[in-house]
N, C-alpha and C. Protein backbone atom coordinates (compact mmCIF):
# COMPACT_ATOMS: atom_id res chain seq x y z
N UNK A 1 45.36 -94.40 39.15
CA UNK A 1 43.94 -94.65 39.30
C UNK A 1 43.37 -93.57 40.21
N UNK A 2 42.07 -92.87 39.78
CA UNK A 2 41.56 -92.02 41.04
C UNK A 2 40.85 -92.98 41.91
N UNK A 3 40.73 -91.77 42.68
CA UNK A 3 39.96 -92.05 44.36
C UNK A 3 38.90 -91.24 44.36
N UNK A 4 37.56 -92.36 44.34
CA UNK A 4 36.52 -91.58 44.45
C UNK A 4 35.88 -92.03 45.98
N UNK A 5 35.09 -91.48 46.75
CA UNK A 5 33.97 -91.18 47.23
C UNK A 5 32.77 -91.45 47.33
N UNK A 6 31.96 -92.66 47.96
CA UNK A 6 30.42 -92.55 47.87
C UNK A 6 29.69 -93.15 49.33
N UNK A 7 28.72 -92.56 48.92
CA UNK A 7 27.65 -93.33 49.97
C UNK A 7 26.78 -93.94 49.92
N UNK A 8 26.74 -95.15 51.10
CA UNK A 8 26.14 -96.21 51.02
C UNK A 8 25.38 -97.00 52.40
N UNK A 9 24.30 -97.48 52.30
CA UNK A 9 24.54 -97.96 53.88
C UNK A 9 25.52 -99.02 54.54
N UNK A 10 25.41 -98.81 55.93
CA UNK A 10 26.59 -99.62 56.66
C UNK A 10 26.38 -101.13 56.29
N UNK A 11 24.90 -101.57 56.54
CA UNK A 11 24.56 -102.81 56.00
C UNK A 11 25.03 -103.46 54.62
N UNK A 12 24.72 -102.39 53.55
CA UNK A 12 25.46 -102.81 52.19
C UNK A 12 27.28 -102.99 52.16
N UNK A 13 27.85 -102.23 52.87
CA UNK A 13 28.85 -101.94 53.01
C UNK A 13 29.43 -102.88 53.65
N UNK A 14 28.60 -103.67 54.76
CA UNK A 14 29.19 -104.73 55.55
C UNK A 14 29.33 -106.16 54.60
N UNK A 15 28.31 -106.11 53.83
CA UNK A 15 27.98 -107.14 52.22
C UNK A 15 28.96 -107.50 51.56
N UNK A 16 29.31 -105.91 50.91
CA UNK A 16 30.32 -105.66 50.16
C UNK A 16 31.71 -106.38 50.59
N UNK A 17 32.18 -105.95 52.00
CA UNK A 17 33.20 -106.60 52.65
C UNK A 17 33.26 -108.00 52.99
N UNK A 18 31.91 -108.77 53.51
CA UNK A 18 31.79 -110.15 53.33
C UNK A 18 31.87 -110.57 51.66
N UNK A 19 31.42 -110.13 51.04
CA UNK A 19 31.35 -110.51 49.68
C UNK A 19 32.99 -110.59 49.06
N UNK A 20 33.73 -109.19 49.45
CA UNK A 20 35.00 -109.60 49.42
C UNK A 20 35.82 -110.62 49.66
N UNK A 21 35.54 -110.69 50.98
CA UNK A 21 36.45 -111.81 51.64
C UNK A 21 35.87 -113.07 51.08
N UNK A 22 34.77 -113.83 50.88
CA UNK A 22 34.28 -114.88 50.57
C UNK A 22 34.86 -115.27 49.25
N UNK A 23 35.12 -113.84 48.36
CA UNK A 23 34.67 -114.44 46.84
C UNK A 23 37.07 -113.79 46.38
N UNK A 24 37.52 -113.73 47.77
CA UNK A 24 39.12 -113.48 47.06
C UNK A 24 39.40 -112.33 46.56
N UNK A 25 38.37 -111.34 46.93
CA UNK A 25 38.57 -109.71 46.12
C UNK A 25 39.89 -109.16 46.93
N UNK A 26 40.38 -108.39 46.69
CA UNK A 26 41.57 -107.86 47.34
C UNK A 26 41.22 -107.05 48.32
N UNK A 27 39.22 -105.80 48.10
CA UNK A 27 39.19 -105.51 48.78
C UNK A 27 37.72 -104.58 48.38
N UNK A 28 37.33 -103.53 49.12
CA UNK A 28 35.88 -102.77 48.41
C UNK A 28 36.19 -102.35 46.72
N UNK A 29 37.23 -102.07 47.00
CA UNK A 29 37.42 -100.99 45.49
C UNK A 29 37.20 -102.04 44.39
N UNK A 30 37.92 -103.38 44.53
CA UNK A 30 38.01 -104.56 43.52
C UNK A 30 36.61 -105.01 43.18
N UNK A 31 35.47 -105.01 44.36
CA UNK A 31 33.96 -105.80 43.74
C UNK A 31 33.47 -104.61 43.63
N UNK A 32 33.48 -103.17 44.20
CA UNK A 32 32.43 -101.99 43.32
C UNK A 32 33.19 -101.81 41.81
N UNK A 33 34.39 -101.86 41.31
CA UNK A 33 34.86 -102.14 39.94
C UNK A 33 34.47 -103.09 39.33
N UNK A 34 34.56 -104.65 39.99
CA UNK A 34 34.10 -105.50 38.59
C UNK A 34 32.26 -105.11 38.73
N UNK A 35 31.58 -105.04 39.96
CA UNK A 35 30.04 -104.37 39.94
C UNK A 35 29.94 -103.64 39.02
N UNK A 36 30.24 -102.41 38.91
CA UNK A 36 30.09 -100.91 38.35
C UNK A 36 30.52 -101.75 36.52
N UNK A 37 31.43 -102.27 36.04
CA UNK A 37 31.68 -103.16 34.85
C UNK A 37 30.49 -103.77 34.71
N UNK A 38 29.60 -104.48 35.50
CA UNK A 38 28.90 -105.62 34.77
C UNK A 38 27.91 -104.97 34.56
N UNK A 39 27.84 -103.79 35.54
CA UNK A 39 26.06 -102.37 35.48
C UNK A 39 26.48 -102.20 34.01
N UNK A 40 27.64 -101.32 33.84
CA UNK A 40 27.70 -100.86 31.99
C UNK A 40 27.56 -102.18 31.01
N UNK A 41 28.18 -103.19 31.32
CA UNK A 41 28.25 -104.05 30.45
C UNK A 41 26.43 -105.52 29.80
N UNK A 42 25.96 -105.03 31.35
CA UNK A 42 24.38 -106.15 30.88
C UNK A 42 24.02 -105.95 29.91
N UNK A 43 23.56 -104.78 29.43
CA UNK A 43 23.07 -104.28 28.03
C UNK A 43 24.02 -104.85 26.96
N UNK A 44 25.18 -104.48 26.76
CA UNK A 44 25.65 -104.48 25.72
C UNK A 44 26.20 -105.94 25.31
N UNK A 45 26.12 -107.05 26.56
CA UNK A 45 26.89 -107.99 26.16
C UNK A 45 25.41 -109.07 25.09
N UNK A 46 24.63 -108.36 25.53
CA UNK A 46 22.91 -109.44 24.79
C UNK A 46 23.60 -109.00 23.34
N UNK A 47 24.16 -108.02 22.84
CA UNK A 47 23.90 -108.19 21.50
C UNK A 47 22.44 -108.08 20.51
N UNK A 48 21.64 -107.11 21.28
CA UNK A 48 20.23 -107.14 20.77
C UNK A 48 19.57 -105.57 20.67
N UNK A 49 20.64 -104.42 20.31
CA UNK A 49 20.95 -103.29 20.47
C UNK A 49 19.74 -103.24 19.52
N UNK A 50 18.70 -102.19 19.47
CA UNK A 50 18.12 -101.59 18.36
C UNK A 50 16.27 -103.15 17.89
N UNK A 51 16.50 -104.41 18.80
CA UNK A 51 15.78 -104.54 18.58
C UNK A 51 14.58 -104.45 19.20
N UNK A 52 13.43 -105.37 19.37
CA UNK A 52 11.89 -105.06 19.97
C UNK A 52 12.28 -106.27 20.87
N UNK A 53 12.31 -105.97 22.62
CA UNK A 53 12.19 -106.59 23.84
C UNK A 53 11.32 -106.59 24.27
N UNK A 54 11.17 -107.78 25.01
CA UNK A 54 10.06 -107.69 26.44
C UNK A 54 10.78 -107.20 27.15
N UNK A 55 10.70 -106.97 28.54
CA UNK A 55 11.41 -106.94 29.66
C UNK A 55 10.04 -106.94 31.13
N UNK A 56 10.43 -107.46 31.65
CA UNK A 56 9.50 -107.57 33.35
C UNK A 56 10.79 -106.81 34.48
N UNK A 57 10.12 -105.53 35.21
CA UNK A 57 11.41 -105.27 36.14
C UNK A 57 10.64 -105.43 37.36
N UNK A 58 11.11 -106.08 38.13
CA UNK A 58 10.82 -105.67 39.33
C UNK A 58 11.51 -104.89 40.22
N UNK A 59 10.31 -104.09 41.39
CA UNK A 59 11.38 -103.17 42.27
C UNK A 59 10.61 -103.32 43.65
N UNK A 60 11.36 -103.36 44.73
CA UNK A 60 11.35 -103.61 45.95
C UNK A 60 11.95 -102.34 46.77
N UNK A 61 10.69 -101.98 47.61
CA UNK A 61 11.24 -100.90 48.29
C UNK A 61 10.29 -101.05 50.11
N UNK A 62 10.89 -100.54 50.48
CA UNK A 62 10.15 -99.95 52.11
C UNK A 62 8.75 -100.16 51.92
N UNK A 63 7.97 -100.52 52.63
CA UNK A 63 6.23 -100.32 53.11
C UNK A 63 5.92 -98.93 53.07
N UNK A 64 5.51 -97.80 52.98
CA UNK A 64 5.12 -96.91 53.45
C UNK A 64 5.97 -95.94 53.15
N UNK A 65 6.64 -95.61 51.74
CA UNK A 65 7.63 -94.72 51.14
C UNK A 65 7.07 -93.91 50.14
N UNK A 66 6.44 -92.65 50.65
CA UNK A 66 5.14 -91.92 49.80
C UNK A 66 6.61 -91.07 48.49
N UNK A 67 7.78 -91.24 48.97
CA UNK A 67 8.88 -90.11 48.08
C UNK A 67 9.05 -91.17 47.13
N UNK A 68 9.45 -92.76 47.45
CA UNK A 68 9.77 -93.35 46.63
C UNK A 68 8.79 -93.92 45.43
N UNK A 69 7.43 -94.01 45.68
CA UNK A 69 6.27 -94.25 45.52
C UNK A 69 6.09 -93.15 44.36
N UNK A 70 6.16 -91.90 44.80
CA UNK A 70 6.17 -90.68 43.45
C UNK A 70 6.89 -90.81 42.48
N UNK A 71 8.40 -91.25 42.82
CA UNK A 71 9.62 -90.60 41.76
C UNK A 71 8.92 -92.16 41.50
N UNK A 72 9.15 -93.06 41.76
CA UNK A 72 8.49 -94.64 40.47
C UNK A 72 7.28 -94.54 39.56
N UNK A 73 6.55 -93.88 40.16
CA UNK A 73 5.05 -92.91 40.07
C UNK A 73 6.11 -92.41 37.97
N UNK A 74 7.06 -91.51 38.95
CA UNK A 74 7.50 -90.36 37.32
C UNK A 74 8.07 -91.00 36.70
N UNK A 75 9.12 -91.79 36.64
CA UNK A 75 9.50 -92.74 36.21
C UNK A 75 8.30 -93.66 34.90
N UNK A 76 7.49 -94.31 35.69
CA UNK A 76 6.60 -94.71 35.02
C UNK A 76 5.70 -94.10 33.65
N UNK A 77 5.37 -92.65 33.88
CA UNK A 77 5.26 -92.02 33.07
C UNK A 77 5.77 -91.33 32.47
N UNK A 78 7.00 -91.07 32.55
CA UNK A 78 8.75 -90.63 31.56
C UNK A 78 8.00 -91.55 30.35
N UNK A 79 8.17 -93.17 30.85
CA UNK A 79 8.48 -93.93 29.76
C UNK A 79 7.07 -94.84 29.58
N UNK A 80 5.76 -94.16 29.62
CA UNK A 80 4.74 -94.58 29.26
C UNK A 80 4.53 -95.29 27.86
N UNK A 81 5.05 -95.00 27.17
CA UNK A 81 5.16 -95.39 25.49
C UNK A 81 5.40 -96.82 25.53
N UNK A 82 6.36 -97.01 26.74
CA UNK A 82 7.03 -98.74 26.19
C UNK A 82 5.70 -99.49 27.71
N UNK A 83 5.06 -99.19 28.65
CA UNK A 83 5.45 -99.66 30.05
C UNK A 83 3.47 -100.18 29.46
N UNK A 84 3.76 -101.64 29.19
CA UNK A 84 2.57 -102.68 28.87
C UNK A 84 1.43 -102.59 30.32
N UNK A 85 2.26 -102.70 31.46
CA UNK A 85 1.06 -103.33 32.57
C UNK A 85 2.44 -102.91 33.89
N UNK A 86 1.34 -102.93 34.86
CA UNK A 86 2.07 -102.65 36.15
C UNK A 86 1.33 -103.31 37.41
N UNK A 87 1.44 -103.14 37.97
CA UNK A 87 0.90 -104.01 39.37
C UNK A 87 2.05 -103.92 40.80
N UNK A 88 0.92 -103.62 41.87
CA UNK A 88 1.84 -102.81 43.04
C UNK A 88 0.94 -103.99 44.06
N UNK A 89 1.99 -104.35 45.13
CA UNK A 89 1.64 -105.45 45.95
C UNK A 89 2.46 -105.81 47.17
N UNK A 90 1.84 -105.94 48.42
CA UNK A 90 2.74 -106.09 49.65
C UNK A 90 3.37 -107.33 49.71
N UNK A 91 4.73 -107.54 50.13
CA UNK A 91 5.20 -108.31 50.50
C UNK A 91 5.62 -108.24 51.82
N UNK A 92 5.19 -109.67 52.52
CA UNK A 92 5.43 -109.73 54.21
C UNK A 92 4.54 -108.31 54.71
N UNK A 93 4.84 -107.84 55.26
CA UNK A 93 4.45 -106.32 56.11
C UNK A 93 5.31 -105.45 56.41
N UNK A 94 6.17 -105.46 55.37
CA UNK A 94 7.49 -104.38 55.32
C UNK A 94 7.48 -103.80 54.31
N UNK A 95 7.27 -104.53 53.11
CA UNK A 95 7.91 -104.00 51.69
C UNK A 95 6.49 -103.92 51.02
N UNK A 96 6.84 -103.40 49.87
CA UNK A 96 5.83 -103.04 48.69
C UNK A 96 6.80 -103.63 47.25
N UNK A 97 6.16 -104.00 46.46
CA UNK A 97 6.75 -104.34 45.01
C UNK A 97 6.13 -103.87 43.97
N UNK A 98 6.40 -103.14 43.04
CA UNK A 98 5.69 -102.62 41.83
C UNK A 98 6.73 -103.70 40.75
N UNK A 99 5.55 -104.42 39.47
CA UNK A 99 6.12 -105.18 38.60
C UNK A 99 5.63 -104.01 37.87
N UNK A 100 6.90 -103.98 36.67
CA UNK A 100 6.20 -103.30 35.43
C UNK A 100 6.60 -104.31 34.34
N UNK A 101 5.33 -104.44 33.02
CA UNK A 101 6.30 -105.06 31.68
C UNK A 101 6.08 -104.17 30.96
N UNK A 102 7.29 -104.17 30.21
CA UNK A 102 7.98 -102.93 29.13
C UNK A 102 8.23 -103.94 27.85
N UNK A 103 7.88 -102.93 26.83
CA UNK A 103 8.19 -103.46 25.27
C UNK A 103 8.99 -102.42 24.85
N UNK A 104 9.94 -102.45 24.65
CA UNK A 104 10.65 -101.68 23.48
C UNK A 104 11.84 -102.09 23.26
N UNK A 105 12.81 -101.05 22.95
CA UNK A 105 14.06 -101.43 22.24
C UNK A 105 15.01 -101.94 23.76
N UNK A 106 16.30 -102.15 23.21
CA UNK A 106 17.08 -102.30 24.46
C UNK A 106 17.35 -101.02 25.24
N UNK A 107 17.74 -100.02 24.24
CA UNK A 107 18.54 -99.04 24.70
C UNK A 107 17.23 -98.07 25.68
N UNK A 108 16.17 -98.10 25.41
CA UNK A 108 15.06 -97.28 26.05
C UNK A 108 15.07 -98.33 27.23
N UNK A 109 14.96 -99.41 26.98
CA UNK A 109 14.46 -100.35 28.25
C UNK A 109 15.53 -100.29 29.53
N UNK A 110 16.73 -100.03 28.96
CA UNK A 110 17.58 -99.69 29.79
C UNK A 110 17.72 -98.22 30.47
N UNK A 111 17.36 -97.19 29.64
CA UNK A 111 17.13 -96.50 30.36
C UNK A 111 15.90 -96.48 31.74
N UNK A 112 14.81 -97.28 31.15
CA UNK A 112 13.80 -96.66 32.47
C UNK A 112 14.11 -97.96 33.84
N UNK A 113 15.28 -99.25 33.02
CA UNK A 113 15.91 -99.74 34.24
C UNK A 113 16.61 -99.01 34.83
N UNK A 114 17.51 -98.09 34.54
CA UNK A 114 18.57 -97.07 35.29
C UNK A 114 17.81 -96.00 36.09
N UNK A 115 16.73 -95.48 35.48
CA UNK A 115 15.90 -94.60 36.09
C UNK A 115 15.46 -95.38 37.95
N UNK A 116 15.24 -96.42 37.57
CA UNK A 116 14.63 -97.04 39.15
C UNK A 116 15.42 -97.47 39.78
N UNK A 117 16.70 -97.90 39.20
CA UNK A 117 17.57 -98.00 39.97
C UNK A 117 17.76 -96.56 40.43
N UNK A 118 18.07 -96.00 40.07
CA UNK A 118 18.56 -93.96 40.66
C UNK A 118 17.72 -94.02 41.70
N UNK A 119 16.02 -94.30 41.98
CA UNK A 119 15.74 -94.28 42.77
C UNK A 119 15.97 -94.21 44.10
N UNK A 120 16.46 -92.97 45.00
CA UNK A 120 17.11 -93.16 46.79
C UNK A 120 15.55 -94.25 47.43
N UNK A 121 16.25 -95.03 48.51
CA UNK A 121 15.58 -95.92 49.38
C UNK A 121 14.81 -97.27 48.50
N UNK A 122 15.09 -97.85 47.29
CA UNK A 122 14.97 -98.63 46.33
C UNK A 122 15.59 -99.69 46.99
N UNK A 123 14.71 -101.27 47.46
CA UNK A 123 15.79 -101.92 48.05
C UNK A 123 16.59 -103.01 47.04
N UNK A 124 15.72 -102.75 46.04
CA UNK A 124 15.84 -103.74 44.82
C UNK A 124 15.61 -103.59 43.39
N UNK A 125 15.88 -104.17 42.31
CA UNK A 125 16.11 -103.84 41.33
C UNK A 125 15.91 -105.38 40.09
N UNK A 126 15.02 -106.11 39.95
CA UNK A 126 15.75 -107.10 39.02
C UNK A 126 14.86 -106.90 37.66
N UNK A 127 15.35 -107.69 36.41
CA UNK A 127 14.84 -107.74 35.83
C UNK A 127 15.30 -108.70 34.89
N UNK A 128 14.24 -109.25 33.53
CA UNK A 128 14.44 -110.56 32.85
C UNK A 128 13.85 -109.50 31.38
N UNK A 129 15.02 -109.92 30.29
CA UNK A 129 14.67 -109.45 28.65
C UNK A 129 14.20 -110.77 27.96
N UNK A 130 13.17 -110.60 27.05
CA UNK A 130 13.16 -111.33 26.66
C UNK A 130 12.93 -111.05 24.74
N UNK A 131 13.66 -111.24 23.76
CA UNK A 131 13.36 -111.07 22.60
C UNK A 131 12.66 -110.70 22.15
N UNK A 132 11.54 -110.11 21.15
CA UNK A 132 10.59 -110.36 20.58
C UNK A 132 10.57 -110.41 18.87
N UNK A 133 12.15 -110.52 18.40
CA UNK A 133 13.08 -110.94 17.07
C UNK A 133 12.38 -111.79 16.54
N UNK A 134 11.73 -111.96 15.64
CA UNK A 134 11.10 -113.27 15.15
C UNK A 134 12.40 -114.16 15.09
N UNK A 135 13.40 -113.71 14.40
CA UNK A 135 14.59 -114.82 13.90
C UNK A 135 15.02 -115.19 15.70
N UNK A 136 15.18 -114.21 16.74
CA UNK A 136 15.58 -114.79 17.75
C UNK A 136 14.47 -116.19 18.09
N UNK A 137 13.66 -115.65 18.34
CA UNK A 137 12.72 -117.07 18.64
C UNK A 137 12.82 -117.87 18.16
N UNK A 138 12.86 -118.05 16.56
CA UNK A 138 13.10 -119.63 15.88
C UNK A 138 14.16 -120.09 16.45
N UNK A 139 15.38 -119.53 16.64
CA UNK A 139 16.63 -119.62 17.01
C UNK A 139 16.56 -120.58 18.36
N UNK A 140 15.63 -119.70 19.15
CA UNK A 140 15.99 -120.38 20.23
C UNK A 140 14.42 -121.44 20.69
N UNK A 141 13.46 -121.68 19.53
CA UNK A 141 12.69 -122.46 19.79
C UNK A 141 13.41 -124.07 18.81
N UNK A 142 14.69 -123.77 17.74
CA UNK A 142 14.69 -124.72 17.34
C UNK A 142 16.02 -124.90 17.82
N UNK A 143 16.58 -124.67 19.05
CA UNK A 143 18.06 -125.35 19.55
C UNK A 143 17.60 -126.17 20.82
């Protein structure tokens, strides 16, 4: 197995190690492996490759981050084609949150999720897909 290298803050890092010990990991390398697995694997386990998604992402960053603020700024307009509505808003008196909703396929939607994640000083990252399959919906309006 190689040995890689990265950086991270001490705070995440201290996480990581509680997160270990709590959850029986053997150790850092064991939860950034099954982590780094479930990053490649979200996309592909939906099974919805190639069709028409919603998606809502949210991102959470610092109050007053004019670098991070730009590159989300480019980001945003990389992938203008899919990005429906946006909205930027303080939370507490620390943070800022930009929602975006995105329509398109999986594989694009995932890219401009990876894009904000890449984001340096990003404190957060989530997001919710939601179909827009006609057959998915019956599917899951008649179970």
């Amino acid at each position: 197995m190689s040995v890689v290298s990265i950086s991270m803050p001490e705070a995440l890092l201290e996480r990581i190690d509680e997160f270990a010990e709590e959850h029986g990991y053997s150790g850092r390398s064991e939860v950034v492996r099954e982590g780094t697995r479930t990053l490649f694997e979200e996309f592909q386990e939906q099974h919805i490759e190639g069709q028409k998604q919603m998606c809502t992402v949210t991102v959470v960053f610092e109050y007053c981050q004019p670098a991070v603020q730009e590159r989300l700024t480019r980001a945003r307009h990389e992938y203008d084609a899919i990005v429906s509505a946006t909205t930027h808003t303080h939370v507490q008196d620390q943070y800022c949150m930009e929602l975006y909703v995105l329509e398109g396929t999986t594989e694009v939607l995932s890219g401009f999720v990876n894009s904000v994640r890449a984001v340096p000083n990003v404190q957060a990252v989530d997001y919710s897909i939601a179909s827009l399959d006609d057959a998915h919906i019956d599917q899951r309006i008649k179970s």
